[in-house]
PDB file of N, CA and C in Angstrom:
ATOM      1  N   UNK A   1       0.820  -1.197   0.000  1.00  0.00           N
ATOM      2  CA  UNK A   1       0.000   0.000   0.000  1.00  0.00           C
ATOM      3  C   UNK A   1       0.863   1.259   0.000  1.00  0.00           C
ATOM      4  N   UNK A   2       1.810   1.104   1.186  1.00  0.00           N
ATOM      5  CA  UNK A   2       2.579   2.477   1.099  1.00  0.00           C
ATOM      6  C   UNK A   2       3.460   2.916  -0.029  1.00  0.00           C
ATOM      7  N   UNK A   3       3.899   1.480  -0.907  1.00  0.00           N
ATOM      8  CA  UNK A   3       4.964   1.364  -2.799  1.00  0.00           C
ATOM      9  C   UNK A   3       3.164   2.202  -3.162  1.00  0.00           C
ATOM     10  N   UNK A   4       2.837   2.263  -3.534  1.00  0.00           N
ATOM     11  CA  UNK A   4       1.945   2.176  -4.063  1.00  0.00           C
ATOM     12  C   UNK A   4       1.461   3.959  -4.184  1.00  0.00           C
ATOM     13  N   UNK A   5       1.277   4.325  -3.323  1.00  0.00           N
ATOM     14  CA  UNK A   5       1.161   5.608  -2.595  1.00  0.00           C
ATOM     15  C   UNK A   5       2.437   6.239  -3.084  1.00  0.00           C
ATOM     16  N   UNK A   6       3.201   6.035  -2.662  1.00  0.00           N
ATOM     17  CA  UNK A   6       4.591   6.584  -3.003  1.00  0.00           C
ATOM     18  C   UNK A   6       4.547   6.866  -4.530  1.00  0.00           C
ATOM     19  N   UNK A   7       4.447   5.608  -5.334  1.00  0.00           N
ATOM     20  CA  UNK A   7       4.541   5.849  -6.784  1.00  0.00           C
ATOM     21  C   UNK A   7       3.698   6.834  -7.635  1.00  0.00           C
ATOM     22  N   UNK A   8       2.199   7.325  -6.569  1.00  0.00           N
ATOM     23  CA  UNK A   8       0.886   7.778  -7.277  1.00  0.00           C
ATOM     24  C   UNK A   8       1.919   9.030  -6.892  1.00  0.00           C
ATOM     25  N   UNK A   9       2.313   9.325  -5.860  1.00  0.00           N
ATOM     26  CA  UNK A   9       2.609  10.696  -5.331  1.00  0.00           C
ATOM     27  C   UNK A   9       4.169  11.093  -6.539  1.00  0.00           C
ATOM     28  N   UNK A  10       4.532  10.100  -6.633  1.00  0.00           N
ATOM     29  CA  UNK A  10       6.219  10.505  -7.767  1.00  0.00           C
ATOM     30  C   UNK A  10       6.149  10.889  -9.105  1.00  0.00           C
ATOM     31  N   UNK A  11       4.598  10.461  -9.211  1.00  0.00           N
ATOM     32  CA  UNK A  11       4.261  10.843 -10.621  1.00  0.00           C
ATOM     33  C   UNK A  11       3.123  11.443 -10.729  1.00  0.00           C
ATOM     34  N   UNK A  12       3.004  12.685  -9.757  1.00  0.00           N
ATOM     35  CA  UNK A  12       2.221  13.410  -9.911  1.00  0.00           C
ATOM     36  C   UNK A  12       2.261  14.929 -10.595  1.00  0.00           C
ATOM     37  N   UNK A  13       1.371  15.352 -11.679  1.00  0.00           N
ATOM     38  CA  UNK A  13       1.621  16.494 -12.216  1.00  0.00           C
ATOM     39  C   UNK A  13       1.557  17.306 -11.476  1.00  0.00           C
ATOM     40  N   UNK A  14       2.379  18.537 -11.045  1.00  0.00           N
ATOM     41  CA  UNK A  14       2.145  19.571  -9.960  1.00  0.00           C
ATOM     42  C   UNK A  14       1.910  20.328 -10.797  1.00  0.00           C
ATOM     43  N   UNK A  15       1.541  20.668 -12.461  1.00  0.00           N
ATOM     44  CA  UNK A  15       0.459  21.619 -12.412  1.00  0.00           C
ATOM     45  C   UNK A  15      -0.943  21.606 -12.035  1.00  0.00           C
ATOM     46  N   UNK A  16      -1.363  22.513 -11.186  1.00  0.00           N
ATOM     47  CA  UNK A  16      -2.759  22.631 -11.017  1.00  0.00           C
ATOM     48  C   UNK A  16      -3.195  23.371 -10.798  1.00  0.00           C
ATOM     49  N   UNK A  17      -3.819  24.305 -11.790  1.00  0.00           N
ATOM     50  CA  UNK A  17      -4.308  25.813 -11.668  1.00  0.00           C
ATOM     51  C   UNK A  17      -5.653  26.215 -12.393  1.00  0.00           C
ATOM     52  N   UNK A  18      -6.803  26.537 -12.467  1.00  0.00           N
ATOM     53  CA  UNK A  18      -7.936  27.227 -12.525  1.00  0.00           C
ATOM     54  C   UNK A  18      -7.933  28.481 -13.105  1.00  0.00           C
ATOM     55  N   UNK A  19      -7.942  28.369 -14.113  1.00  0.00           N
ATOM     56  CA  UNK A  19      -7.349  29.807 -15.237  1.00  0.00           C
ATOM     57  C   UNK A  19      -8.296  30.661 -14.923  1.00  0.00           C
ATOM     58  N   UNK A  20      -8.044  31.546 -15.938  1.00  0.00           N
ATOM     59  CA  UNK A  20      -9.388  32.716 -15.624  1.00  0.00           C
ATOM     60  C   UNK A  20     -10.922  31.960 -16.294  1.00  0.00           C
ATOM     61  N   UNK A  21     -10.860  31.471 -17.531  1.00  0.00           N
ATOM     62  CA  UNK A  21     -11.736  30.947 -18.466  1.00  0.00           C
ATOM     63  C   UNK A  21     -12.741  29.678 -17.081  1.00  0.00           C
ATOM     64  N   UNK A  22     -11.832  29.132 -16.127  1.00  0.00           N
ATOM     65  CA  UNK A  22     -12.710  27.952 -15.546  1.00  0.00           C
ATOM     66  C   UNK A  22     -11.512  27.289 -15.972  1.00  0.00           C
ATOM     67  N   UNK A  23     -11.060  27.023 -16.753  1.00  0.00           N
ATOM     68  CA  UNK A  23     -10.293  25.349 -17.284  1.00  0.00           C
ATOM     69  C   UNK A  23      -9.528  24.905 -16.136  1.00  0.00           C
ATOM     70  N   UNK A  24      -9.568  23.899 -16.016  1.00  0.00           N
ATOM     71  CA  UNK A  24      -8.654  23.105 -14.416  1.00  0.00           C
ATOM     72  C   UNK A  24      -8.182  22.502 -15.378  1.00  0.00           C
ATOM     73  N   UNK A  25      -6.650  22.349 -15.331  1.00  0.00           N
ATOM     74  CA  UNK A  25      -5.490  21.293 -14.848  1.00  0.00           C
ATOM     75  C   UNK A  25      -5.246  20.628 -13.952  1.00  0.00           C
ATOM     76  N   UNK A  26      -5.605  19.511 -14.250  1.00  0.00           N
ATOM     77  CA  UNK A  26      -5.789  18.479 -13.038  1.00  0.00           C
ATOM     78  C   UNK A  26      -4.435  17.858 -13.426  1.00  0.00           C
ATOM     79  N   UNK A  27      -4.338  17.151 -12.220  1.00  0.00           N
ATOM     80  CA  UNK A  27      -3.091  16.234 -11.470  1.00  0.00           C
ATOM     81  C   UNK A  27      -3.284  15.192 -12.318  1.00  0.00           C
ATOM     82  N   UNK A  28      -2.026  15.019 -12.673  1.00  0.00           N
ATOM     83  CA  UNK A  28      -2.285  13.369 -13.846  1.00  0.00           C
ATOM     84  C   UNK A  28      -2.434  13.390 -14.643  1.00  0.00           C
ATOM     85  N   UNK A  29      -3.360  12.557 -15.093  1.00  0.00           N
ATOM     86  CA  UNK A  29      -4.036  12.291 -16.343  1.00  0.00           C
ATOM     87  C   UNK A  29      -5.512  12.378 -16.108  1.00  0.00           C
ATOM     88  N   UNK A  30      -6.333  12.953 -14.894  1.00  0.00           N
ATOM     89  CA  UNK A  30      -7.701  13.808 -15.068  1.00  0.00           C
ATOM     90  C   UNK A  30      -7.927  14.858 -16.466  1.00  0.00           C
ATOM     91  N   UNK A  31      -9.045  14.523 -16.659  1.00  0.00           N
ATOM     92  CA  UNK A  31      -9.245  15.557 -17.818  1.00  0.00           C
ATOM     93  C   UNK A  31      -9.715  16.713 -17.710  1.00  0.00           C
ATOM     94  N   UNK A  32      -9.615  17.977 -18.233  1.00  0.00           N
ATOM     95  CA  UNK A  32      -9.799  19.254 -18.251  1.00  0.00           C
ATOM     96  C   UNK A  32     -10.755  19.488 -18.347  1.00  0.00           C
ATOM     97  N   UNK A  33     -11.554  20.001 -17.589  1.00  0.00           N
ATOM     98  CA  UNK A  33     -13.348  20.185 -17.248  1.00  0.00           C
ATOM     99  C   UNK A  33     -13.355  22.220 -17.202  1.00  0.00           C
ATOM    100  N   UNK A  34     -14.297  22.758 -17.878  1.00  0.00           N
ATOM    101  CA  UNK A  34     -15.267  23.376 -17.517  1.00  0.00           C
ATOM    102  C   UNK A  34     -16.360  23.541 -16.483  1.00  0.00           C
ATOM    103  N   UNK A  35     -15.868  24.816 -15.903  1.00  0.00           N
ATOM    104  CA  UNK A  35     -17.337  25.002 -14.490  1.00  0.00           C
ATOM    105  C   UNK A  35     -18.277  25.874 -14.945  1.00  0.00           C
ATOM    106  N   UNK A  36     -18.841  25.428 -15.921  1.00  0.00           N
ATOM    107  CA  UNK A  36     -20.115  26.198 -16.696  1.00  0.00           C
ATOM    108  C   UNK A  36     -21.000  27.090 -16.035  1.00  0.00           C
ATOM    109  N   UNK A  37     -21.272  26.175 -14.880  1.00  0.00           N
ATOM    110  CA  UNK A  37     -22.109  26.906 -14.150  1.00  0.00           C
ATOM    111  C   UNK A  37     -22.025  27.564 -12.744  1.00  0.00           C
ATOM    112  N   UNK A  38     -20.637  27.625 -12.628  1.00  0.00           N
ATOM    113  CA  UNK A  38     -20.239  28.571 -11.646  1.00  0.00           C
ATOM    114  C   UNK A  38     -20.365  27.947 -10.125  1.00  0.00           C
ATOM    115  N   UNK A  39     -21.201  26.959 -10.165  1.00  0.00           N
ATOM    116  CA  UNK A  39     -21.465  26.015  -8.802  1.00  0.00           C
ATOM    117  C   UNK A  39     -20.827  24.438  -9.235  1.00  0.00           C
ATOM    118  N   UNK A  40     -20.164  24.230  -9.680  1.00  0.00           N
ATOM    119  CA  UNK A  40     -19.695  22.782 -10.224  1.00  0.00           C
ATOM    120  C   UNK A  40     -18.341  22.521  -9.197  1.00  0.00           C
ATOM    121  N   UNK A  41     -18.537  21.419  -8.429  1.00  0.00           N
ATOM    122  CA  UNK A  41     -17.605  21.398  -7.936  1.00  0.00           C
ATOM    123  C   UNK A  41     -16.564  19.469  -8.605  1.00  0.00           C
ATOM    124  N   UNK A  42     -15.346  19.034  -8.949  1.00  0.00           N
ATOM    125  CA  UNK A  42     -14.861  18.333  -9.558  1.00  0.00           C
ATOM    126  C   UNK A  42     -14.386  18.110  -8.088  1.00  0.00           C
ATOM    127  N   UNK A  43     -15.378  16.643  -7.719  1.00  0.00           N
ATOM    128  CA  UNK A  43     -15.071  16.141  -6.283  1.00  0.00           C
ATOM    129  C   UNK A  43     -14.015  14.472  -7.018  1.00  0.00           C
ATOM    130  N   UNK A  44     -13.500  14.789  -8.185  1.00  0.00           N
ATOM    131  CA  UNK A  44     -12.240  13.999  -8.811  1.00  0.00           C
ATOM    132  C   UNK A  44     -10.900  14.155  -8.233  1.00  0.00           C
ATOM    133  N   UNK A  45     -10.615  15.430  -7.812  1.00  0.00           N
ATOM    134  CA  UNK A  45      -9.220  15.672  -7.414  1.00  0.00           C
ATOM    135  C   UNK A  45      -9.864  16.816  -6.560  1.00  0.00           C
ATOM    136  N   UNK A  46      -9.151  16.713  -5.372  1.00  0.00           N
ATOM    137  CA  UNK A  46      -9.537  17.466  -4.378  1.00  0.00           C
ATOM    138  C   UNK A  46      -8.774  18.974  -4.290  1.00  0.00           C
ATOM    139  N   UNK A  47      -7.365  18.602  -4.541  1.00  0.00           N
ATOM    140  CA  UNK A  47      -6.846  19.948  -5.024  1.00  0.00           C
ATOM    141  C   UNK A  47      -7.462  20.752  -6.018  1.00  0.00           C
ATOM    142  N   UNK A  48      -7.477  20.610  -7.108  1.00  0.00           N
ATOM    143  CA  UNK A  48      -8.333  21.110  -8.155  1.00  0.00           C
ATOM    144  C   UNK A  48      -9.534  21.747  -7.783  1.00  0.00           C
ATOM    145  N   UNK A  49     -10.266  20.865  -6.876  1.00  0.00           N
ATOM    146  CA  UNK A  49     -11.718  21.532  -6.225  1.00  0.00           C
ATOM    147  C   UNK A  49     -11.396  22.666  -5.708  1.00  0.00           C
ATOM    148  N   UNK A  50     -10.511  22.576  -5.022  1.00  0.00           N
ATOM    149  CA  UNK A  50     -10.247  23.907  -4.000  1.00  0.00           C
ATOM    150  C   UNK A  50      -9.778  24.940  -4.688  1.00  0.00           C
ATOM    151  N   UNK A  51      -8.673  24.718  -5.510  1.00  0.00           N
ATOM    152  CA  UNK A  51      -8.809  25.826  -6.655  1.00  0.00           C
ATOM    153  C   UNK A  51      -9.865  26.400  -7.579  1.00  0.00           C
ATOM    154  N   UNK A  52     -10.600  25.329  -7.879  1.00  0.00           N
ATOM    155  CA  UNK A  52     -12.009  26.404  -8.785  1.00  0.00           C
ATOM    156  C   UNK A  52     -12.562  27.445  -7.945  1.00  0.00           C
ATOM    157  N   UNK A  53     -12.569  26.816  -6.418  1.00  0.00           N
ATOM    158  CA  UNK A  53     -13.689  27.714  -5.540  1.00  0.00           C
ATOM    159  C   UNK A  53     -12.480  28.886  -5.178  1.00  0.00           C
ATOM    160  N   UNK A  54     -11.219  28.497  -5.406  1.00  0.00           N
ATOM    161  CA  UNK A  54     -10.609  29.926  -5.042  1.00  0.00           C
ATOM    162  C   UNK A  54     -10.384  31.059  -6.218  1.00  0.00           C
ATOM    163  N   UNK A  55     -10.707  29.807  -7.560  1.00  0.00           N
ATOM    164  CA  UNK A  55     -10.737  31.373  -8.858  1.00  0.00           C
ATOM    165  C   UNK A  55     -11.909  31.814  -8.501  1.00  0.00           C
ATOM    166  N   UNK A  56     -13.159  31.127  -8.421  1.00  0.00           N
ATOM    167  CA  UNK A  56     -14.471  31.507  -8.724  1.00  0.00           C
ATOM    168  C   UNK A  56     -14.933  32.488  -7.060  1.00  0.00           C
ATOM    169  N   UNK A  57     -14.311  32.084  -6.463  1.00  0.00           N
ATOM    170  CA  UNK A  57     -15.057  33.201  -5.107  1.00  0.00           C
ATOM    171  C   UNK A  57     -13.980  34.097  -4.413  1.00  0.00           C
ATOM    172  N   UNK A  58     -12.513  33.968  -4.936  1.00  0.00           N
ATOM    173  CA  UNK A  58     -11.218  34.898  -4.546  1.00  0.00           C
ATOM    174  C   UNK A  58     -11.320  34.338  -2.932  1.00  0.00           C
ATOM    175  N   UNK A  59     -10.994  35.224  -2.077  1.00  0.00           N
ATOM    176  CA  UNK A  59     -11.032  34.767  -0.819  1.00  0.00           C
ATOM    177  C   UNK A  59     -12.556  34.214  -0.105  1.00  0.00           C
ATOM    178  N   UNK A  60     -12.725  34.388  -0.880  1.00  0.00           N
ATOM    179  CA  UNK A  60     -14.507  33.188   0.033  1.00  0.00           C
ATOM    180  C   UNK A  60     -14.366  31.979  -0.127  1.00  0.00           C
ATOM    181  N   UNK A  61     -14.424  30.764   0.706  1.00  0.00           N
ATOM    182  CA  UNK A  61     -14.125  29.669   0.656  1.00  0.00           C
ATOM    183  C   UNK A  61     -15.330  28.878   1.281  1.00  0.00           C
ATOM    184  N   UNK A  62     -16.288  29.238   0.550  1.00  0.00           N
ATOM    185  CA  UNK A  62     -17.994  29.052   1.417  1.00  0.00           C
ATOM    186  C   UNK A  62     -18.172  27.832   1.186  1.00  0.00           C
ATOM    187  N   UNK A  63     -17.808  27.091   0.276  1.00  0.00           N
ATOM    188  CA  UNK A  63     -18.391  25.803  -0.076  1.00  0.00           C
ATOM    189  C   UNK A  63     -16.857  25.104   0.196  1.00  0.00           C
ATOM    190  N   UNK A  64     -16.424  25.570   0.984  1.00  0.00           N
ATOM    191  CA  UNK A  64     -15.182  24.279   1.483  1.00  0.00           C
ATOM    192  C   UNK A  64     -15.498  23.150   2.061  1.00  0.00           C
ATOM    193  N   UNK A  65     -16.724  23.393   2.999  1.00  0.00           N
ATOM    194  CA  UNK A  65     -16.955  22.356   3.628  1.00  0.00           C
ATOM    195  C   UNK A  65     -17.340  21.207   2.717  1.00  0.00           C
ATOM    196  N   UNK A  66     -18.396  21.687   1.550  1.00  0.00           N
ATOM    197  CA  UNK A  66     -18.957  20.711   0.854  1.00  0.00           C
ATOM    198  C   UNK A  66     -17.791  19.629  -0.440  1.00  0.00           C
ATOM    199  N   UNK A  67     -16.595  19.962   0.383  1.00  0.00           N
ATOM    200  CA  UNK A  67     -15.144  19.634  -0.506  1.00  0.00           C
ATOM    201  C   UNK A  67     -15.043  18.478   0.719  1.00  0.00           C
ATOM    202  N   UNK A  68     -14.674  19.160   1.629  1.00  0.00           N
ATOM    203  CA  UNK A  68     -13.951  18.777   2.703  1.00  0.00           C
ATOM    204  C   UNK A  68     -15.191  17.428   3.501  1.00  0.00           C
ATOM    205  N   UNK A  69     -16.047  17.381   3.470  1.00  0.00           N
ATOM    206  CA  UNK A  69     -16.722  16.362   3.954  1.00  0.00           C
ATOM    207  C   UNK A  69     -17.375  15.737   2.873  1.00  0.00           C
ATOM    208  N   UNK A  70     -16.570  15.692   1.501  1.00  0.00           N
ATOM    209  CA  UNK A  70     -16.921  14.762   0.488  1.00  0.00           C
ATOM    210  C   UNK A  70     -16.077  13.191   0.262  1.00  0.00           C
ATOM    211  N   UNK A  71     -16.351  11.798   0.869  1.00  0.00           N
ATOM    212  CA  UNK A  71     -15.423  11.154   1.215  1.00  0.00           C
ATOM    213  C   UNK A  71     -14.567  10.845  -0.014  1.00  0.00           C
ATOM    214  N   UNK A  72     -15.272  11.053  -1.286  1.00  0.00           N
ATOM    215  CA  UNK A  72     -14.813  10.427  -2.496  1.00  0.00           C
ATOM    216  C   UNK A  72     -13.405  11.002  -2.923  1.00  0.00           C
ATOM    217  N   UNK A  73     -13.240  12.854  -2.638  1.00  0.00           N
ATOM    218  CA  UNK A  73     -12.112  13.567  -2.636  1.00  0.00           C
ATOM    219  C   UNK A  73     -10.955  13.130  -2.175  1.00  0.00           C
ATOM    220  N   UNK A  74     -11.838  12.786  -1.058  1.00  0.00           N
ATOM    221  CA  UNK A  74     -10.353  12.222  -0.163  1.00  0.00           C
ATOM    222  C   UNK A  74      -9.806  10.204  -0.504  1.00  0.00           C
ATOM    223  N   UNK A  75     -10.881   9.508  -1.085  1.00  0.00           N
ATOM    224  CA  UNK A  75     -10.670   8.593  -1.558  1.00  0.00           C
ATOM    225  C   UNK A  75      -9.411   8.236  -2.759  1.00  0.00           C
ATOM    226  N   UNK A  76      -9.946   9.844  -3.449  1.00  0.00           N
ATOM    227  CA  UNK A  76      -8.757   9.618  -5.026  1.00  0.00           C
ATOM    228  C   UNK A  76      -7.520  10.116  -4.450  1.00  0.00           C
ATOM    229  N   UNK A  77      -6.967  10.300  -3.060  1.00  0.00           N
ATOM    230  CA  UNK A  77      -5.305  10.992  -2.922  1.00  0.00           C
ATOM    231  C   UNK A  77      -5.175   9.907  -3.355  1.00  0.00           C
ATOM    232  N   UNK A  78      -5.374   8.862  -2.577  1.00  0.00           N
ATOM    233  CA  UNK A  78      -5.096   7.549  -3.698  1.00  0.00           C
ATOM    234  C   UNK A  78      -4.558   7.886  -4.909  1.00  0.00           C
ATOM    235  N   UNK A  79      -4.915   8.293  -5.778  1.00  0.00           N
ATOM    236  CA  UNK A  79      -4.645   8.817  -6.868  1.00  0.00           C
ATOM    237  C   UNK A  79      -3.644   9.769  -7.347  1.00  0.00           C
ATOM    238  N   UNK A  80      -2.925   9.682  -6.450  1.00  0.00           N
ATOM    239  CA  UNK A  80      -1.990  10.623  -6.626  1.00  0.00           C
ATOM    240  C   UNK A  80      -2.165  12.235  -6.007  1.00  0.00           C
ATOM    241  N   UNK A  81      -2.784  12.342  -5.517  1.00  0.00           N
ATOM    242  CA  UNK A  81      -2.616  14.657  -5.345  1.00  0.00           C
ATOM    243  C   UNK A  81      -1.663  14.431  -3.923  1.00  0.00           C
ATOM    244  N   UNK A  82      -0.973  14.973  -4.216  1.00  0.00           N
ATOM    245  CA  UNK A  82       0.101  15.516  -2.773  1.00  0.00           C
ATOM    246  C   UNK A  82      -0.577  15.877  -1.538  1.00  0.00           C
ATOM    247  N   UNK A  83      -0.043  15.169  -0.689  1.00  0.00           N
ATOM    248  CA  UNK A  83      -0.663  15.503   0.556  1.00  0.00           C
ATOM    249  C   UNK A  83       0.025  16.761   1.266  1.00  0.00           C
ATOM    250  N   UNK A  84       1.235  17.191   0.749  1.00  0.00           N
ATOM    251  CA  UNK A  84       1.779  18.415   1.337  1.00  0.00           C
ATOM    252  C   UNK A  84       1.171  19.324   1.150  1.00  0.00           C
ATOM    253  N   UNK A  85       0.879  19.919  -0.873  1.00  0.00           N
ATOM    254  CA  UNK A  85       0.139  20.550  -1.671  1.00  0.00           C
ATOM    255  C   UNK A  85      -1.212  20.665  -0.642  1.00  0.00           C
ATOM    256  N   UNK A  86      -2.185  19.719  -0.303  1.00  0.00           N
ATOM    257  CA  UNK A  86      -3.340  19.993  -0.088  1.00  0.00           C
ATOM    258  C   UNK A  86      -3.413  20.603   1.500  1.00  0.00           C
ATOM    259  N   UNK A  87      -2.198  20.224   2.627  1.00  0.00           N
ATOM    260  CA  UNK A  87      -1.965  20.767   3.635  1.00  0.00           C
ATOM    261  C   UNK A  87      -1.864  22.412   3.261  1.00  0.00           C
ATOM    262  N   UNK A  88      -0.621  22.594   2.299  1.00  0.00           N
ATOM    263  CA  UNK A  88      -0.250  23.870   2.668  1.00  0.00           C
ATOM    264  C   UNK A  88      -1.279  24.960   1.856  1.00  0.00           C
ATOM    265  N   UNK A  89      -2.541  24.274   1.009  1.00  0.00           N
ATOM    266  CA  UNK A  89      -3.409  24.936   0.549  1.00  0.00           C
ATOM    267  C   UNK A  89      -4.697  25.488   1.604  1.00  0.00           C
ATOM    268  N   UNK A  90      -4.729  24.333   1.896  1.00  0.00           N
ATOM    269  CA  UNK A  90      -5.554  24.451   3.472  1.00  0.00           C
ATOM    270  C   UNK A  90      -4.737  25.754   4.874  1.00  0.00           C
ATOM    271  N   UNK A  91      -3.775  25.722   4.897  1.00  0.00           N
ATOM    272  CA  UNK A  91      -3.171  26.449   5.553  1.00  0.00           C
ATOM    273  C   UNK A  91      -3.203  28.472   5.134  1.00  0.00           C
ATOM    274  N   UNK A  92      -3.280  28.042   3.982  1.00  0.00           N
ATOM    275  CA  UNK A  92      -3.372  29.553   2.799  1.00  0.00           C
ATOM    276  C   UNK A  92      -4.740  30.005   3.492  1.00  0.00           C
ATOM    277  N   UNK A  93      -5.877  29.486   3.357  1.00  0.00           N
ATOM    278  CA  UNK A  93      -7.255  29.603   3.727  1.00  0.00           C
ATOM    279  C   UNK A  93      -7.332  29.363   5.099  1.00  0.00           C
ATOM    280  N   UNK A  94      -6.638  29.549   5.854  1.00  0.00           N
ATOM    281  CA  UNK A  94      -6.699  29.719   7.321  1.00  0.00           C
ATOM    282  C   UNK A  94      -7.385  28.680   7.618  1.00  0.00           C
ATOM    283  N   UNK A  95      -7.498  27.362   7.424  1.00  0.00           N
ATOM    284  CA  UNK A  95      -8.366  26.873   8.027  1.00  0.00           C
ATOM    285  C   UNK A  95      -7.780  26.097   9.464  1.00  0.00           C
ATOM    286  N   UNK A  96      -7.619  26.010  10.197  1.00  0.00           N
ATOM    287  CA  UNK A  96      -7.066  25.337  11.239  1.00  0.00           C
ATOM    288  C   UNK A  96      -6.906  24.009  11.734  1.00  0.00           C
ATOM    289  N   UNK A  97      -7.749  23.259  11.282  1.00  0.00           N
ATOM    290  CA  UNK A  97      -7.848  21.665  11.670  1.00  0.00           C
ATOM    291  C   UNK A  97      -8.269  20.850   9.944  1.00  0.00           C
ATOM    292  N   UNK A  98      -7.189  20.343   9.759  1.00  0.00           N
ATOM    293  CA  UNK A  98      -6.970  19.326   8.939  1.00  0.00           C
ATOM    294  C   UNK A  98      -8.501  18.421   8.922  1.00  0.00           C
ATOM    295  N   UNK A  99      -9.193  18.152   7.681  1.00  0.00           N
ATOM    296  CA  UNK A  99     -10.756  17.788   8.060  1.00  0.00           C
ATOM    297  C   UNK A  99      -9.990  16.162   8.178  1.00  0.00           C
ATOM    298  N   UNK A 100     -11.276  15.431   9.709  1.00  0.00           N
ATOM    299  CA  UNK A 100     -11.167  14.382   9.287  1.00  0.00           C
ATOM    300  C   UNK A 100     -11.755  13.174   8.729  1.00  0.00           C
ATOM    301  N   UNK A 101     -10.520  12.099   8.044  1.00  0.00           N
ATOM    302  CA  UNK A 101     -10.808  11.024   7.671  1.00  0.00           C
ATOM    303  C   UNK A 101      -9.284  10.328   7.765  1.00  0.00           C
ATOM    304  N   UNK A 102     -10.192   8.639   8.088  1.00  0.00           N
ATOM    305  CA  UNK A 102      -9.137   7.944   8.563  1.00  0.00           C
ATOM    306  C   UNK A 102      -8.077   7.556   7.452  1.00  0.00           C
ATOM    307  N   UNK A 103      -8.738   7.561   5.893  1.00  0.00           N
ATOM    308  CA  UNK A 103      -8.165   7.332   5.061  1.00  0.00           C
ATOM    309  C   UNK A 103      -6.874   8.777   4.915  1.00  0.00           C
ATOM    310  N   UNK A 104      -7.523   9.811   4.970  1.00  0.00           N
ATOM    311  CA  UNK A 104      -6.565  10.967   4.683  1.00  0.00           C
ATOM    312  C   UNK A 104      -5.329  10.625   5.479  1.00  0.00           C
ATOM    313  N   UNK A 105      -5.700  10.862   7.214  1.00  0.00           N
ATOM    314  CA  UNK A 105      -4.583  10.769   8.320  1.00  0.00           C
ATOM    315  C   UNK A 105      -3.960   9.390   8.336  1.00  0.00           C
ATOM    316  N   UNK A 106      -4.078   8.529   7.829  1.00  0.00           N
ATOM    317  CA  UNK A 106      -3.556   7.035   7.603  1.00  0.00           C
ATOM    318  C   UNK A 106      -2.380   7.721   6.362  1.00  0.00           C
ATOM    319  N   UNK A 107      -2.749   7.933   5.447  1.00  0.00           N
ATOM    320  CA  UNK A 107      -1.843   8.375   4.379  1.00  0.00           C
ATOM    321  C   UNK A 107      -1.020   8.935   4.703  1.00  0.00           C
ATOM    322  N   UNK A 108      -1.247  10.228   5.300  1.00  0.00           N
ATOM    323  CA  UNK A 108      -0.244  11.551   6.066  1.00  0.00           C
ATOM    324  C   UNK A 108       0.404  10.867   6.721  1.00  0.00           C
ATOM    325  N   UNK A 109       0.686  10.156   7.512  1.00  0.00           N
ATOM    326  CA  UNK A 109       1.295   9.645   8.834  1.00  0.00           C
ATOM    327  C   UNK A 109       1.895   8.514   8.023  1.00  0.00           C
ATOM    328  N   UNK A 110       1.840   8.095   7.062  1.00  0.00           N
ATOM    329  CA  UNK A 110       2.406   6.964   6.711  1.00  0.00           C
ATOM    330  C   UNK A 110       3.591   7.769   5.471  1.00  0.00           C
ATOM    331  N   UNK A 111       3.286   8.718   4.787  1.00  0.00           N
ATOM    332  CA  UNK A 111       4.351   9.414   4.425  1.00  0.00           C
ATOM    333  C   UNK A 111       5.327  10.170   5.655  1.00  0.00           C
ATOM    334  N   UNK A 112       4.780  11.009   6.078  1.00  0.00           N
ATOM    335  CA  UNK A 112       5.883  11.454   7.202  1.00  0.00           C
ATOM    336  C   UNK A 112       6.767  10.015   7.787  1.00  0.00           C
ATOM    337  N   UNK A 113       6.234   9.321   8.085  1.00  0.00           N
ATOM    338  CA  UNK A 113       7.053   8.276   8.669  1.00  0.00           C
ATOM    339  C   UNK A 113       8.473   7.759   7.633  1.00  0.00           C
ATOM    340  N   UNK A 114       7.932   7.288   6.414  1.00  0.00           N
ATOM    341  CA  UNK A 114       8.826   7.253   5.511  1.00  0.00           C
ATOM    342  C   UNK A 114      10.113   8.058   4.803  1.00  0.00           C
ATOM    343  N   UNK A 115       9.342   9.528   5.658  1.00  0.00           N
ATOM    344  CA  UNK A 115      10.701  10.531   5.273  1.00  0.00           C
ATOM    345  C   UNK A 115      11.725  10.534   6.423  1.00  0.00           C
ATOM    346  N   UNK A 116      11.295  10.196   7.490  1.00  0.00           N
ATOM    347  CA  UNK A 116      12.287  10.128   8.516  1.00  0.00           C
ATOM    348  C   UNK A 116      12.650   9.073   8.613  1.00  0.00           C
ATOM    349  N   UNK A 117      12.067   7.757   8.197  1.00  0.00           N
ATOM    350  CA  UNK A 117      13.451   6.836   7.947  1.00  0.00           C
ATOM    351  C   UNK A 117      14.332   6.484   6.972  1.00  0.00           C
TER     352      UNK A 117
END
């Protein structure tokens, strides 16, 4: 599990940005979606999510929660999105407590561990 994790995370695209137009660059090989309607949230990559809602509302982060208590988001780190990336994005937005899930903090704790040995 942890080869595994490791490899999603080594080959992860660190572009990921929310242009002016809407277009997301997603992590990987996710495909490039349109937020047509201004309420679309891409609960595919969780980073990405958090970026649309930060082009589309600048500092309002109103619908974080509906990111953050979506289990499926947190299902695809699996998938590769950096768990540092999504810490220190969370940190940008003041938010203070890391949301939980056992899958997220299982991951986190199992990378940190690996860097210190």
């Amino acid at each position: 599990m942890l080869r595994h994790i490791q490899n999603s995370l080594g080959s992860v695209y660190r572009s990921n940005t929310a242009t002016p137009q809407g277009q997301i660059i997603h992590h990987r090989n996710f495909q490039s979606q349109f937020d047509t309607t201004g309420n679309t949230l891409y609960n595919n990559c969780w980073v990405c999510s958090l970026n649309v809602i930060k082009s589309r509302d600048g500092n309002n982060y109103s619908a974080l929660e509906d990111i953050t208590s979506d289990n499926q988001a947190f299902n695809n780190i699996l998938e590769g999105i950096d768990i540092i990336e999504c810490e220190n994005l969370l940190k940008e937005m003041n938010v203070q407590k890391i949301p939980e899930s056992s899958l997220f903090t299982n991951i986190k704790e199992a990378l940190q561990a690996e860097v210190f040995n």
